[in-house]
C-alpha atoms as a PDB file:
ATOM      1  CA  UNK A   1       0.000   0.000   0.000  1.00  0.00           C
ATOM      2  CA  UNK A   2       1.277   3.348  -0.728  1.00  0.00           C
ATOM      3  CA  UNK A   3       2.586   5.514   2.143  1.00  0.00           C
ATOM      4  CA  UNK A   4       1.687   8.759   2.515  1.00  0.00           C
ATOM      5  CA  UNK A   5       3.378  11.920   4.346  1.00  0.00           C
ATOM      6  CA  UNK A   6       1.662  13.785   7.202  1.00  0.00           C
ATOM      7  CA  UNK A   7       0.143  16.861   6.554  1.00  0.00           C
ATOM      8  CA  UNK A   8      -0.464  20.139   8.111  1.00  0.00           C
ATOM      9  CA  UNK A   9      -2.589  22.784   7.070  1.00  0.00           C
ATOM     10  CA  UNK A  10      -0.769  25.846   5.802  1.00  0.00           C
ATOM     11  CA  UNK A  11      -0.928  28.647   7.635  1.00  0.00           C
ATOM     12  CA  UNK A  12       0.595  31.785   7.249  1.00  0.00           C
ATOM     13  CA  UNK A  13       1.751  33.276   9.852  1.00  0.00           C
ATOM     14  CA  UNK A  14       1.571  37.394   8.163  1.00  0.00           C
ATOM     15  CA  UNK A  15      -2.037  36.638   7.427  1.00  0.00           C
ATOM     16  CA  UNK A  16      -2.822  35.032  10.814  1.00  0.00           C
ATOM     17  CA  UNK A  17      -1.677  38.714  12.461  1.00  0.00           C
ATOM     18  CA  UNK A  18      -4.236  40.371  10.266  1.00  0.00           C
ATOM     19  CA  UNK A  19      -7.187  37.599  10.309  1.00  0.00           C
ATOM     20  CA  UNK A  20     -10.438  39.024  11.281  1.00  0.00           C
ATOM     21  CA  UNK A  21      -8.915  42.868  11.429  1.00  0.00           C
ATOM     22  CA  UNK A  22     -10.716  45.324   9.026  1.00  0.00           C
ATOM     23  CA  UNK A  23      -8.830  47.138   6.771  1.00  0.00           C
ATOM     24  CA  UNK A  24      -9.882  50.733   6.219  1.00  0.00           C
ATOM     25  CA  UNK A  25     -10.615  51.886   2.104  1.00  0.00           C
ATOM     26  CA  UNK A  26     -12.628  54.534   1.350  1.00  0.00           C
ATOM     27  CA  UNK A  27     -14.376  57.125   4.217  1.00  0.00           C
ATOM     28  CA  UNK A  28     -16.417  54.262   5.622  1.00  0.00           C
ATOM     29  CA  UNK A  29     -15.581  50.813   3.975  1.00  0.00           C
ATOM     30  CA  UNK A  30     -13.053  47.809   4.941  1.00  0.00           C
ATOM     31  CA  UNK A  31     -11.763  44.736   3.991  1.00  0.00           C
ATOM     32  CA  UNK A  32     -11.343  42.205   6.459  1.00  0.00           C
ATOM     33  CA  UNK A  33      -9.689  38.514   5.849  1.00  0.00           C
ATOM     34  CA  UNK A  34     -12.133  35.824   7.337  1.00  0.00           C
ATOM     35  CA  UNK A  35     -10.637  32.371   6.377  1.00  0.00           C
ATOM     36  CA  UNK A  36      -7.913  31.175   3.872  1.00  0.00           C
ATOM     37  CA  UNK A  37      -6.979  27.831   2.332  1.00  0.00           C
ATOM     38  CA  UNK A  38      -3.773  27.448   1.027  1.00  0.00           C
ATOM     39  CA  UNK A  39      -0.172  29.193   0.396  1.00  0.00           C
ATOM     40  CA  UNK A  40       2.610  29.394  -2.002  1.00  0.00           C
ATOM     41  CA  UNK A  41       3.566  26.030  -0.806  1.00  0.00           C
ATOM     42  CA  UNK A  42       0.100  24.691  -1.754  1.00  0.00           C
ATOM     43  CA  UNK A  43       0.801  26.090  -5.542  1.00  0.00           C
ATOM     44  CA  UNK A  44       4.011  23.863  -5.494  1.00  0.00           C
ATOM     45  CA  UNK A  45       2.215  21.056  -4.674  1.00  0.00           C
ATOM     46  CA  UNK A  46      -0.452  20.800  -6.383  1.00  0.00           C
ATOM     47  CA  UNK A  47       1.766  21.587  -9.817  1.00  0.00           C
ATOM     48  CA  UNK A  48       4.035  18.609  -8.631  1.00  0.00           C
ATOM     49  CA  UNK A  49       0.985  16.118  -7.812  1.00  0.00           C
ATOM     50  CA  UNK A  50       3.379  14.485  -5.430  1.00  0.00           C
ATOM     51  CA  UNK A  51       5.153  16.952  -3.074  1.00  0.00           C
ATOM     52  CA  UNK A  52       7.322  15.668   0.080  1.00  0.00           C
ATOM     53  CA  UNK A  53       7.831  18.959   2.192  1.00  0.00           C
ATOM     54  CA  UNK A  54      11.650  19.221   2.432  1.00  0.00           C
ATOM     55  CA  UNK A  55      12.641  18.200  -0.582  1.00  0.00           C
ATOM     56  CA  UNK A  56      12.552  20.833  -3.155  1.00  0.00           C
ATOM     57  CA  UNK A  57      14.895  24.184  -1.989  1.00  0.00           C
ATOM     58  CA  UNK A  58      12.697  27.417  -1.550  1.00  0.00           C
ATOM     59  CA  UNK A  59      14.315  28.976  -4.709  1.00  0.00           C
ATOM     60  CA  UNK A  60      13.233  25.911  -6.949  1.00  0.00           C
ATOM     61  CA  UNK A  61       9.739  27.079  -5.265  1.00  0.00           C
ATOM     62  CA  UNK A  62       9.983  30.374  -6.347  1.00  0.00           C
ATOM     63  CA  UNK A  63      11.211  29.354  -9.914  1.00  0.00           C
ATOM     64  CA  UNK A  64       8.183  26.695 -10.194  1.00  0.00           C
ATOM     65  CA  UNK A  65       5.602  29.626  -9.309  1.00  0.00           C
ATOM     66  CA  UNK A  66       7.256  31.714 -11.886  1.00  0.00           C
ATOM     67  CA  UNK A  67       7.268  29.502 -14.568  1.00  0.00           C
ATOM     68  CA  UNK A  68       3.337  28.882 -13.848  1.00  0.00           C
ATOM     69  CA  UNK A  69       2.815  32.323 -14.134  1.00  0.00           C
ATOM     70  CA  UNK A  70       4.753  33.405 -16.770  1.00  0.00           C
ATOM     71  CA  UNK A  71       3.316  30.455 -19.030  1.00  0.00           C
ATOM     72  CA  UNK A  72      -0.568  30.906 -18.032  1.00  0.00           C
ATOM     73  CA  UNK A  73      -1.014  27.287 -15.991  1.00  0.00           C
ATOM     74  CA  UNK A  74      -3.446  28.485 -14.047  1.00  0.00           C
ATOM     75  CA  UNK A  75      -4.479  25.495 -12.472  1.00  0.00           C
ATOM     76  CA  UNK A  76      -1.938  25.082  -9.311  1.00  0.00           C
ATOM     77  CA  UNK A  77      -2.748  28.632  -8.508  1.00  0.00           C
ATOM     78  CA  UNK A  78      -7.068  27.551  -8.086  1.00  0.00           C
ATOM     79  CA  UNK A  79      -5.491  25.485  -5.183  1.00  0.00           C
ATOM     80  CA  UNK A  80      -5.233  28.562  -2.900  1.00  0.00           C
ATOM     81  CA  UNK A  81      -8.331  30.142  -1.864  1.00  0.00           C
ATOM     82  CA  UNK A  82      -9.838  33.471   0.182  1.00  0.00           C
ATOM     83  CA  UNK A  83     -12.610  34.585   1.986  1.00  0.00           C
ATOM     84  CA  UNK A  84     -13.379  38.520   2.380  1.00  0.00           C
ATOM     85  CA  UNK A  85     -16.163  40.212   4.367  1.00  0.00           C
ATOM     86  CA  UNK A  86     -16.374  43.577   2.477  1.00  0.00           C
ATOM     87  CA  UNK A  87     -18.022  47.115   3.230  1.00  0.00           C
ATOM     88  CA  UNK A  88     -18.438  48.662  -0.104  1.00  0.00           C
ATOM     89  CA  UNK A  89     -20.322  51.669  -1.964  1.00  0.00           C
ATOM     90  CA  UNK A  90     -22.964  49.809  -3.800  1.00  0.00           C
ATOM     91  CA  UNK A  91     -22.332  51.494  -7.103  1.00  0.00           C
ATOM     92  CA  UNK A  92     -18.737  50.227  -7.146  1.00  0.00           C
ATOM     93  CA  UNK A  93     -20.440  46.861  -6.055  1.00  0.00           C
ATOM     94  CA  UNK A  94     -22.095  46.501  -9.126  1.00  0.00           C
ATOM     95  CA  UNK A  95     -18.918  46.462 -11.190  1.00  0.00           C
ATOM     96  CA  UNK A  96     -17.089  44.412  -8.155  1.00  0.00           C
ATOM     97  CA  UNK A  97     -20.441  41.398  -8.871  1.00  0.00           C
ATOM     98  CA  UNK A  98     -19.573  41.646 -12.703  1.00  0.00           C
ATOM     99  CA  UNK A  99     -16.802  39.494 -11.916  1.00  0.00           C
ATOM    100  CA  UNK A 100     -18.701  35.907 -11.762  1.00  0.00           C
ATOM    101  CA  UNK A 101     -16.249  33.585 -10.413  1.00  0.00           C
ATOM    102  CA  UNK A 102     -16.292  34.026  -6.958  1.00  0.00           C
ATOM    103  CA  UNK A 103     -19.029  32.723  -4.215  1.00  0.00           C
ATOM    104  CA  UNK A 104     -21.014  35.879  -2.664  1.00  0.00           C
ATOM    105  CA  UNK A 105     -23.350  36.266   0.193  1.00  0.00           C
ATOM    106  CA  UNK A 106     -24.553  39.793   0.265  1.00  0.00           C
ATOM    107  CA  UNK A 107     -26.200  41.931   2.999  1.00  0.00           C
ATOM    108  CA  UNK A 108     -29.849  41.963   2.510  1.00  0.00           C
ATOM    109  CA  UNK A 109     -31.514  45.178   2.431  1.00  0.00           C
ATOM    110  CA  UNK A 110     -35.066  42.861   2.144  1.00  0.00           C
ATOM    111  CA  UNK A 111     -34.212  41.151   5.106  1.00  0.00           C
ATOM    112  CA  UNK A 112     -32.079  43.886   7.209  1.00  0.00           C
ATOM    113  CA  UNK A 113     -32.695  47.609   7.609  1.00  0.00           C
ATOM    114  CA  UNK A 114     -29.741  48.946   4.812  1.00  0.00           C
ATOM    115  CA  UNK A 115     -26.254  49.991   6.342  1.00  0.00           C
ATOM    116  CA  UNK A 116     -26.863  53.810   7.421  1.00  0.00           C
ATOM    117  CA  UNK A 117     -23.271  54.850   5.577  1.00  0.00           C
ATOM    118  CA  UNK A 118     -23.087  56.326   2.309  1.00  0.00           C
ATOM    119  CA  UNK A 119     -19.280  56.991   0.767  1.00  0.00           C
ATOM    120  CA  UNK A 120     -18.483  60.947   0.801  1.00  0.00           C
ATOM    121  CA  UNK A 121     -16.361  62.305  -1.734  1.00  0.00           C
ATOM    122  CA  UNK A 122     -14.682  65.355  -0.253  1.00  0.00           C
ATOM    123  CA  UNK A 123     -14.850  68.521  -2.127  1.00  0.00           C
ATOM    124  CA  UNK A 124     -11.492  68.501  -3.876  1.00  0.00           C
ATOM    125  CA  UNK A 125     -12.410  64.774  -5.204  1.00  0.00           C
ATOM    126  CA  UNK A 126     -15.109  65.490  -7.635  1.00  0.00           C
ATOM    127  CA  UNK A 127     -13.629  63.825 -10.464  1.00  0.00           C
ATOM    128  CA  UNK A 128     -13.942  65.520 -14.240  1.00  0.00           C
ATOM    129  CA  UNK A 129     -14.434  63.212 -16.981  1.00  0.00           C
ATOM    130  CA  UNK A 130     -12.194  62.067 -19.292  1.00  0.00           C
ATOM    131  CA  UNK A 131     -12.377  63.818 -22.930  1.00  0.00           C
ATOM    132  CA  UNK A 132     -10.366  60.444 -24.396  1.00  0.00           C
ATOM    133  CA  UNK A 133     -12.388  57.588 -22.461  1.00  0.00           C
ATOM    134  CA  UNK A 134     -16.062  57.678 -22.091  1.00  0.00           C
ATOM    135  CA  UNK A 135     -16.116  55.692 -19.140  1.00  0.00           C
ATOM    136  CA  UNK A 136     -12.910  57.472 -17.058  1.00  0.00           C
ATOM    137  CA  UNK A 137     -12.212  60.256 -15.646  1.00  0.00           C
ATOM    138  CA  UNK A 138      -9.010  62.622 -15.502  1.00  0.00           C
ATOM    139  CA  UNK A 139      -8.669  65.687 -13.450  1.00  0.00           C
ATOM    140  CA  UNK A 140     -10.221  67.266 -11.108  1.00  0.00           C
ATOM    141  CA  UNK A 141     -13.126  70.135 -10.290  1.00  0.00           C
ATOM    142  CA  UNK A 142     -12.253  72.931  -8.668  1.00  0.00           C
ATOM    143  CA  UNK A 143     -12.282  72.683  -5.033  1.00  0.00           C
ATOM    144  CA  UNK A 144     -14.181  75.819  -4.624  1.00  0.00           C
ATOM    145  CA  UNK A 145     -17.094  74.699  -6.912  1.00  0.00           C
ATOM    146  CA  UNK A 146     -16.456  71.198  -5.026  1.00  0.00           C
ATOM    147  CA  UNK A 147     -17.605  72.518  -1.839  1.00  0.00           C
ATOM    148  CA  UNK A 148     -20.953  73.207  -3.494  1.00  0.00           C
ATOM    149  CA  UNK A 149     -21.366  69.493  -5.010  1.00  0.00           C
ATOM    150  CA  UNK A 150     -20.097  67.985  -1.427  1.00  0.00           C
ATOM    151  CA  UNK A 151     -22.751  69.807   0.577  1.00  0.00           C
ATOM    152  CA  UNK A 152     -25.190  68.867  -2.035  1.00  0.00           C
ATOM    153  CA  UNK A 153     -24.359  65.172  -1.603  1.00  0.00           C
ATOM    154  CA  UNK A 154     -24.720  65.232   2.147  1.00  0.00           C
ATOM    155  CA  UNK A 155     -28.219  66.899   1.936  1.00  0.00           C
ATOM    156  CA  UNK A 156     -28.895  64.418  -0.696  1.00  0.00           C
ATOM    157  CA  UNK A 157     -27.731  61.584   1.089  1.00  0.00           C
ATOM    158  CA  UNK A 158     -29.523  62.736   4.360  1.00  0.00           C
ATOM    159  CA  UNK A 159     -32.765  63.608   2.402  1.00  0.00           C
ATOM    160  CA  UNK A 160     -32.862  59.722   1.042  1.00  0.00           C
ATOM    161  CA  UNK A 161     -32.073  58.572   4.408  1.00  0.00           C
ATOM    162  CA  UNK A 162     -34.691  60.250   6.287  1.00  0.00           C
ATOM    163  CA  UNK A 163     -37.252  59.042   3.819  1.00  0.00           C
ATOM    164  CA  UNK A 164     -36.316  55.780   4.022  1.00  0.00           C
ATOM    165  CA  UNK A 165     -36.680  55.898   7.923  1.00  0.00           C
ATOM    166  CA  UNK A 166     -40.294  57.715   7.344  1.00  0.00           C
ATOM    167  CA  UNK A 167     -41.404  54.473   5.400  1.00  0.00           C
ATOM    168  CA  UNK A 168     -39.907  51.972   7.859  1.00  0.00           C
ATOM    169  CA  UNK A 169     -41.562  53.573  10.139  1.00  0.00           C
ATOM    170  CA  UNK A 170     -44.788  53.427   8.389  1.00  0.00           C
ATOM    171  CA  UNK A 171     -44.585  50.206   8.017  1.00  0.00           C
ATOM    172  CA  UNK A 172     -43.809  50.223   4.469  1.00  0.00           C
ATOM    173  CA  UNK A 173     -41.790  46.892   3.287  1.00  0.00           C
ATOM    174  CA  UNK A 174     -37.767  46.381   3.594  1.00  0.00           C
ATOM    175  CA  UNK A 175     -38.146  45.393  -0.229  1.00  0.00           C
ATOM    176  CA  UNK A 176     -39.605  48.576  -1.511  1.00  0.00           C
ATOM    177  CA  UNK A 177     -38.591  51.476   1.264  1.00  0.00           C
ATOM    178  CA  UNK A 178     -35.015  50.605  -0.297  1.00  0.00           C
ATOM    179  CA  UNK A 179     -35.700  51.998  -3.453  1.00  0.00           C
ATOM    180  CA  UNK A 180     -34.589  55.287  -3.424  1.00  0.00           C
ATOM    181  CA  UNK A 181     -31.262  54.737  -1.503  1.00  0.00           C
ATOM    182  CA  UNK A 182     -28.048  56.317  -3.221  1.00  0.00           C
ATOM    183  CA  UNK A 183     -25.879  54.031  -4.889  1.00  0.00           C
ATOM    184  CA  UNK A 184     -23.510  55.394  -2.400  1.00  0.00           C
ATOM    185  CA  UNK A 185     -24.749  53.700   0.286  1.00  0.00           C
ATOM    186  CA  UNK A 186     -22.786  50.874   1.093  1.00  0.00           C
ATOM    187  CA  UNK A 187     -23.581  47.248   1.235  1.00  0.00           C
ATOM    188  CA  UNK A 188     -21.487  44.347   2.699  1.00  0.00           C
ATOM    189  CA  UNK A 189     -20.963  40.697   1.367  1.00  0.00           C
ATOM    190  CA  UNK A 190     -18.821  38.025   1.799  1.00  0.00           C
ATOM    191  CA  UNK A 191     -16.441  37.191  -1.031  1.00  0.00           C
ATOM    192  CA  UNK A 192     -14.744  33.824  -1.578  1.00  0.00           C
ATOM    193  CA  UNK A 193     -12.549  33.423  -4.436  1.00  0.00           C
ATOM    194  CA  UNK A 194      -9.298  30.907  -5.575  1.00  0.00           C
ATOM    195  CA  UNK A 195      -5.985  32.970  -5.896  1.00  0.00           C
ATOM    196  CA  UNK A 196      -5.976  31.936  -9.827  1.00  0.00           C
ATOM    197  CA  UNK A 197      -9.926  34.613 -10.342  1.00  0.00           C
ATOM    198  CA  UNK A 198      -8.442  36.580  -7.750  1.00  0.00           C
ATOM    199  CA  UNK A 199      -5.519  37.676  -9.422  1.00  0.00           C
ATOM    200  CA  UNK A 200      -7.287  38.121 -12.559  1.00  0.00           C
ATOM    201  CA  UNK A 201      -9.892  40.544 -10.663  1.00  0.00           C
ATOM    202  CA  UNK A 202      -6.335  42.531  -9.173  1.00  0.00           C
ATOM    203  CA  UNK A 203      -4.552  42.654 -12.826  1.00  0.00           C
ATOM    204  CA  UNK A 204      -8.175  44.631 -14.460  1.00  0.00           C
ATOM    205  CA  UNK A 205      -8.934  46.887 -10.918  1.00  0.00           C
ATOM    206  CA  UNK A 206      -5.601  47.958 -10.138  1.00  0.00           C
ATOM    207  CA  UNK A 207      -5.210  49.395 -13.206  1.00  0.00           C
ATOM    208  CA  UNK A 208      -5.346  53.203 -13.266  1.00  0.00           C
ATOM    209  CA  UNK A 209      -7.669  53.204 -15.866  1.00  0.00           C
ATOM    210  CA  UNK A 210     -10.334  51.188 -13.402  1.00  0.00           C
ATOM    211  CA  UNK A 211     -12.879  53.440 -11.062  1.00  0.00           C
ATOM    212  CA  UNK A 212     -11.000  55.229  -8.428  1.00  0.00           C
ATOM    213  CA  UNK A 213     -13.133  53.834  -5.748  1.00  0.00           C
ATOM    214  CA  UNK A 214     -12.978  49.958  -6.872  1.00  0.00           C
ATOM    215  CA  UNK A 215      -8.924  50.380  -7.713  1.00  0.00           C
ATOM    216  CA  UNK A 216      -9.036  51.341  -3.940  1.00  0.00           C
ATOM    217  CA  UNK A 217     -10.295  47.948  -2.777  1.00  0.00           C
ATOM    218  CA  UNK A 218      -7.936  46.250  -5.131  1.00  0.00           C
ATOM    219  CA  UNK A 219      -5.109  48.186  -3.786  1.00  0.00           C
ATOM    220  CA  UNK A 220      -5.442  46.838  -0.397  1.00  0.00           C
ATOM    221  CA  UNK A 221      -6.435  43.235  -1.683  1.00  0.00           C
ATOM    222  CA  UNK A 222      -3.509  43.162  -3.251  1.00  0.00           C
ATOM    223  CA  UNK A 223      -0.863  44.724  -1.648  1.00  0.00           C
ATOM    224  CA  UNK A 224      -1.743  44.240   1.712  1.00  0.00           C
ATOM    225  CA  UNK A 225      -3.488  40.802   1.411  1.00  0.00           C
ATOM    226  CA  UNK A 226      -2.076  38.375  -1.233  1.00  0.00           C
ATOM    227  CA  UNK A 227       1.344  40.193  -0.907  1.00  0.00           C
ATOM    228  CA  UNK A 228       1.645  38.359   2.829  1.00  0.00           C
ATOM    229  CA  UNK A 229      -0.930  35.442   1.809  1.00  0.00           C
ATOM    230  CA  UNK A 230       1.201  34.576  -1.393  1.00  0.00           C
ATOM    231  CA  UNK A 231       4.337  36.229  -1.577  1.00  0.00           C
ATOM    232  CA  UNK A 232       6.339  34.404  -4.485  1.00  0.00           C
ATOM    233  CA  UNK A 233       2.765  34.098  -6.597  1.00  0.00           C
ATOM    234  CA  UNK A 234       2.487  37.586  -5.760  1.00  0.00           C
ATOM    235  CA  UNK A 235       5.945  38.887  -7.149  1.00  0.00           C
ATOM    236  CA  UNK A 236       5.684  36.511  -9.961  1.00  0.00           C
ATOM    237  CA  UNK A 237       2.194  38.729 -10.814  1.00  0.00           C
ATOM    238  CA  UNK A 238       3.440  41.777 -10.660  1.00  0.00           C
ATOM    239  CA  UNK A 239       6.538  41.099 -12.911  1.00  0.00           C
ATOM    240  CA  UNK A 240       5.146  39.562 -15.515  1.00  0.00           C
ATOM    241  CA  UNK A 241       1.322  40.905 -14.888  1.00  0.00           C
ATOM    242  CA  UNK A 242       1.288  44.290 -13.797  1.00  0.00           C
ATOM    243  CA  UNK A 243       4.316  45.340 -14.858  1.00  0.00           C
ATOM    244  CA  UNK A 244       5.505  43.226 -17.480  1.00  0.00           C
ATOM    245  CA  UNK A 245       4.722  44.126 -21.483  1.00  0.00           C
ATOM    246  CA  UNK A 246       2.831  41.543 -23.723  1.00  0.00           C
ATOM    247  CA  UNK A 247       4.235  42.393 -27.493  1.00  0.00           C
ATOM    248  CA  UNK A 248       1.789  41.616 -30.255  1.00  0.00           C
ATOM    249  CA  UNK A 249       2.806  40.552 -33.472  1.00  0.00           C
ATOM    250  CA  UNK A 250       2.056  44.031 -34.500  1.00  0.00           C
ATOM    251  CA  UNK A 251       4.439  45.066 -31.817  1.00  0.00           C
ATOM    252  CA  UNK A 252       7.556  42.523 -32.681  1.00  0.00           C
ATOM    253  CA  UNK A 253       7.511  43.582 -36.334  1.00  0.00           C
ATOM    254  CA  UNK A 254       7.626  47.531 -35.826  1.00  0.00           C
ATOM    255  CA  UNK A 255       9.852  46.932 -33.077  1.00  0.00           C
ATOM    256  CA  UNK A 256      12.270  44.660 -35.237  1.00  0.00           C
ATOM    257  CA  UNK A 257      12.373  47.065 -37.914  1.00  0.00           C
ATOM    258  CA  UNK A 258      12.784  50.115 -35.328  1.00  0.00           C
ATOM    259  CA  UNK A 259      15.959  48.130 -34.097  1.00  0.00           C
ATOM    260  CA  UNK A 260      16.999  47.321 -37.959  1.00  0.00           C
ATOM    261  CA  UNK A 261      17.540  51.502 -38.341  1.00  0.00           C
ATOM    262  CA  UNK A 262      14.683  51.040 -40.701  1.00  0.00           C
ATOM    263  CA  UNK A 263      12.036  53.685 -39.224  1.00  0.00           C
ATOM    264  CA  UNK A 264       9.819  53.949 -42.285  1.00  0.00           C
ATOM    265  CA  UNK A 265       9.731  50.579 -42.664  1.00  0.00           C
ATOM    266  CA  UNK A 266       7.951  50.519 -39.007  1.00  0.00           C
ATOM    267  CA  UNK A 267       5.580  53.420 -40.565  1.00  0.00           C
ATOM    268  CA  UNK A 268       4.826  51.244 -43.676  1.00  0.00           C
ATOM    269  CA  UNK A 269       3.623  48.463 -41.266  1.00  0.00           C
ATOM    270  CA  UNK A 270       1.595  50.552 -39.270  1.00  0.00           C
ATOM    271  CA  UNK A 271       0.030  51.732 -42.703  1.00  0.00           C
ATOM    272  CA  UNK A 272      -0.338  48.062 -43.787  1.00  0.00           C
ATOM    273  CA  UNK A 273      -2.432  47.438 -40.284  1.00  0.00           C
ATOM    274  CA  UNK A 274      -4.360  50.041 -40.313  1.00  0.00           C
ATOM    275  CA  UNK A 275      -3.560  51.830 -37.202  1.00  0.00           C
ATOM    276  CA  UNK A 276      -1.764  54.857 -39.321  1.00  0.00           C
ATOM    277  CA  UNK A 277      -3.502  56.337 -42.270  1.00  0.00           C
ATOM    278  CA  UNK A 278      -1.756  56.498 -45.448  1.00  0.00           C
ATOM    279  CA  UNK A 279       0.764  58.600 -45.900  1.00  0.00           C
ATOM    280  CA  UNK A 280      -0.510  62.447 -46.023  1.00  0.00           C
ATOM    281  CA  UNK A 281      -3.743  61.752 -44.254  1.00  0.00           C
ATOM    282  CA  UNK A 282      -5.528  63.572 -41.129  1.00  0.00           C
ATOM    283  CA  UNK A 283      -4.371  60.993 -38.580  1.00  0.00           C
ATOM    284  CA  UNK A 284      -7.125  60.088 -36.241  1.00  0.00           C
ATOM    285  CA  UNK A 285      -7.275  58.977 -32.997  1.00  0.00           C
ATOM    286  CA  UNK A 286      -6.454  54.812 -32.600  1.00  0.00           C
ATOM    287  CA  UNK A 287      -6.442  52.888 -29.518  1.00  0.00           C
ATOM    288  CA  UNK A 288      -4.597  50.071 -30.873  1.00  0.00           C
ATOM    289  CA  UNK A 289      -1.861  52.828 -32.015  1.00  0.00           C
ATOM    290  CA  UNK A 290      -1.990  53.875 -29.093  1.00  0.00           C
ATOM    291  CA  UNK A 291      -0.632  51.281 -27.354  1.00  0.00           C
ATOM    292  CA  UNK A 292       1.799  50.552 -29.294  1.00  0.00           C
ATOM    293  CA  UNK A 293       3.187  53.838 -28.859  1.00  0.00           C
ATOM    294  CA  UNK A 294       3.056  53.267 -25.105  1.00  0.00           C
ATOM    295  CA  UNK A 295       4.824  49.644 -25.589  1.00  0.00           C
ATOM    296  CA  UNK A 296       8.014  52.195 -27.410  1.00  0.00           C
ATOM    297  CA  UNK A 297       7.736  54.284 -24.728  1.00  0.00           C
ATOM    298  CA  UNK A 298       8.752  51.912 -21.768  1.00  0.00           C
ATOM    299  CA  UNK A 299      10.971  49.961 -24.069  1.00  0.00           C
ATOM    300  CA  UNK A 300      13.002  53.481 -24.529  1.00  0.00           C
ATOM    301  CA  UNK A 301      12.448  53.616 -28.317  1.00  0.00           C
ATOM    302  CA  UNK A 302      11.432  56.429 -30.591  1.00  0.00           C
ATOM    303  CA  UNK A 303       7.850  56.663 -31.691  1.00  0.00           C
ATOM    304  CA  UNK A 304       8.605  56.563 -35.864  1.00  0.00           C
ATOM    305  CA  UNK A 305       5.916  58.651 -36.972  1.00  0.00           C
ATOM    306  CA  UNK A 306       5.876  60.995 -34.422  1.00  0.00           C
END
């Protein structure tokens, strides 16, 4: 009969200091680590199917989890999984729930009078919006006009609040009394998610093109969270997630001919793929351009038809 080694849960000892304490984001939201399955050591093992503890060096670790993550095998990392309890504005909630592979048990606002907290935004953080990106923002309002939209928001918020009181108190139902809460107000859920969805959900909300308020919860998911929970998984997704550069095809052939000395040869590409118009042409604006011009950038190479 086979023999087996002895196991012992994993348990990390920078997450066990932080178990159960909130985490402050926002004016009046947290994150707070309930439970947690699972390590880097727990990555290692699964990709090895057989794993004797002892036996491989911590650096081979490392270089295991690295490989994995550099070459997308996702798999070993689904081995490791979270639990959050959450305090979150509802309308960055509603992008937060877009993300479907996690298991969620929200605060119900049927069942339980709603949380009576609604996020603030102070008056130099009205955000303007973003000429380039419909859905972004850039900039900011001026704080004297600010002060105006801020104490507008507080009566607001007040207003809905005191309303929604009047019809509890009325004896109006949970279910409908809600109705004409702020998206502001926020809502809390527990969150359970494997390190694999998790990481995907960091890479598109720490962006700094997501939300402010969402990017905020990432922020402190991420670098305060799975940076203690996961430290080698979580260097290995920053280098070659967050901060690495994925070259197209597109990319590799303007950037071979850039390094070639052959810069119109890099234009006649573009041309070819349509993200430059032909040659004396109103150039218009091109996302895909765009990003290519960004890849030259932070590779330190001139932009050819600039």
């Amino acid at each position: 009969m086979q023999e087996f080694e002895h196991l012992e849960r994993p348990n990390v000892p920078g997450l066990d200091d932080i178990l159960g304490d909130p985490i402050k984001v926002l004016d009046d939201g947290f994150v707070r680590v309930v439970d947690y399955m699972g390590d880097d050591s727990s990555i290692v093992q699964a990709a090895r199917v057989s794993y004797g503890k002892g036996t491989k060096k911590l650096r081979q670790d490392r270089g295991l989890i690295r490989y994995l993550m550099r070459h997308h095998h996702s798999t070993p990392f689904e081995m490791c999984e979270i639990k959050l309890h959450v305090r979150v504005p509802m309308d960055a909630w509603r992008q937060w729930i877009r993300h479907r592979t996690a298991n969620v048990n929200e605060y119900s606002t049927r069942y339980s009078i709603a949380i009576d907290a609604a996020q603030r935004t102070a008056p130099d953080q009205w955000r303007l919006q973003a000429v380039s990106n419909r859905q972004g923002s850039e900039g900011f309002v001026d704080p004297e006009r600010g002060v105006a939209f801020t104490e507008q928001e507080t009566e607001l918020h007040d207003t809905a609040r005191r309303i929604y009181n009047e019809r509890l108190e009325a004896g109006v139902a949970r279910e409908q009394a809600r109705k004409d809460l702020p998206l502001a107000t926020y809502t809390e859920a527990y969150w359970k998610i494997d390190l694999h969805n998790l990481l995907h959900f960091l890479y598109l909300r720490m962006d700094e093109h997501a939300q402010y308020e969402i990017r905020a919860y990432a922020e402190v998911i991420g670098r305060e969270i799975v940076a203690r929970w996961c430290p080698m998984a979580w260097e290995a997704f920053m280098d070659y997630r967050v901060n690495g550069t994925t070259l197209t095809d597109l990319d590799s052939r303007i950037i071979a001919a850039i390094a070639a000395g052959e810069p119109e040869r890099a234009v006649d590409i573009a041309i070819e793929a349509e993200i430059l118009p032909p040659r004396g042409e109103e150039r218009k604006r091109n996302m895909e351009r765009e990003e290519v011009e960004e890849k030259l950038r932070r590779l330190g190479m001139k932009i050819p038809w600039e």
